[in-house]
Protein backbone atom coordinates (compact mmCIF):
# COMPACT_ATOMS: atom_id res chain seq x y z
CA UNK A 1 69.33 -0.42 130.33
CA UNK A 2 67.66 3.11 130.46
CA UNK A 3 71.44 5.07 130.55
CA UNK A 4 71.91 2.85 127.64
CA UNK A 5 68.86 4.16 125.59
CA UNK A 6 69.69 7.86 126.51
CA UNK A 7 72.93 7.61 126.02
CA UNK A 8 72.19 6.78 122.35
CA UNK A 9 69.68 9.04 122.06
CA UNK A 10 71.80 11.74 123.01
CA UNK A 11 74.23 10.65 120.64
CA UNK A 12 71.58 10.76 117.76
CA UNK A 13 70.44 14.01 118.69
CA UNK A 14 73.80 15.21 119.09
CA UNK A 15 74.20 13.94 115.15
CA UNK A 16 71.04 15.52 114.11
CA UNK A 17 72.40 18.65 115.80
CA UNK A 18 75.72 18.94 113.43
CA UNK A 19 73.70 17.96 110.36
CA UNK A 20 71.22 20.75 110.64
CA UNK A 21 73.84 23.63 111.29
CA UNK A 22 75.63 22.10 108.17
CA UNK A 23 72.84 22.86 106.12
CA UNK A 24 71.50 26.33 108.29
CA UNK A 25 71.24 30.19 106.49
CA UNK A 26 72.52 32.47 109.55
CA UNK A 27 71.22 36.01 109.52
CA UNK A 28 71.54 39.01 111.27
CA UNK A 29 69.13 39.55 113.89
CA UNK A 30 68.72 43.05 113.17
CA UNK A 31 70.45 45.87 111.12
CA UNK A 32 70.66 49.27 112.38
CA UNK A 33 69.99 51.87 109.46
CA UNK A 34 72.55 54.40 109.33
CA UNK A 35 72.75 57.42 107.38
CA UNK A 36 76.14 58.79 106.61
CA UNK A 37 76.58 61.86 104.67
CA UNK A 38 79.92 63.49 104.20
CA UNK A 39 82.27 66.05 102.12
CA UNK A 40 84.18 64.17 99.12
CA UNK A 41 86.86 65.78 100.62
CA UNK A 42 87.11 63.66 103.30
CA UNK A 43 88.81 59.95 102.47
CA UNK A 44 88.35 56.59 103.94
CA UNK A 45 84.91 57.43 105.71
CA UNK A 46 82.81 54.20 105.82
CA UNK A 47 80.03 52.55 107.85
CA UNK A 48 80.13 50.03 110.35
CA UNK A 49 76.73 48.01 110.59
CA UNK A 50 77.68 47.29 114.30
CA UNK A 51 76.90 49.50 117.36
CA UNK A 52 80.31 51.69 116.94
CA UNK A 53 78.68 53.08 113.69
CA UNK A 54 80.81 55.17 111.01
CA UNK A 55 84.10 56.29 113.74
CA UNK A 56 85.26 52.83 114.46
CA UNK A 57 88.02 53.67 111.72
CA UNK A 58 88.87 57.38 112.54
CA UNK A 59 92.41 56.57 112.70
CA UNK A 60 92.04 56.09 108.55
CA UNK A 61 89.80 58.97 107.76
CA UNK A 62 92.18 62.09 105.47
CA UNK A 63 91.45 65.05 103.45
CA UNK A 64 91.74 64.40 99.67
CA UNK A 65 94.21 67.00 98.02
């Protein structure tokens, strides 16, 4: 009898569980300020918010003409 009572507990919880991340906000933990200042001349330069920070895309950056 008391596997059968946590089973079904367990079962509810595990219900409650999927219900509440249905209806949960997710946010960042943290955001790292960045400043990035740059020539117009230079194309394609943008900021990543994640630890590689504004060269994870250096294979994109150009000069304008």
């Amino acid at each position: 009898m008391l596997w059968h009572t946590f089973w079904r507990e367990a079962a509810i919880l595990s219900e409650a569980d999927e219900l509440a991340m249905d209806y949960a906000a997710l946010f960042p933990i943290y955001q790292l300020p960045t400043a990035l200042i740059y020539k117009e001349a230079i194309l394609n330069l943008r900021d990543n918010p994640n630890q590689l920070g504004p060269a994870y895309n250096t294979a994109e950056w150009g000069l304008a003409e």
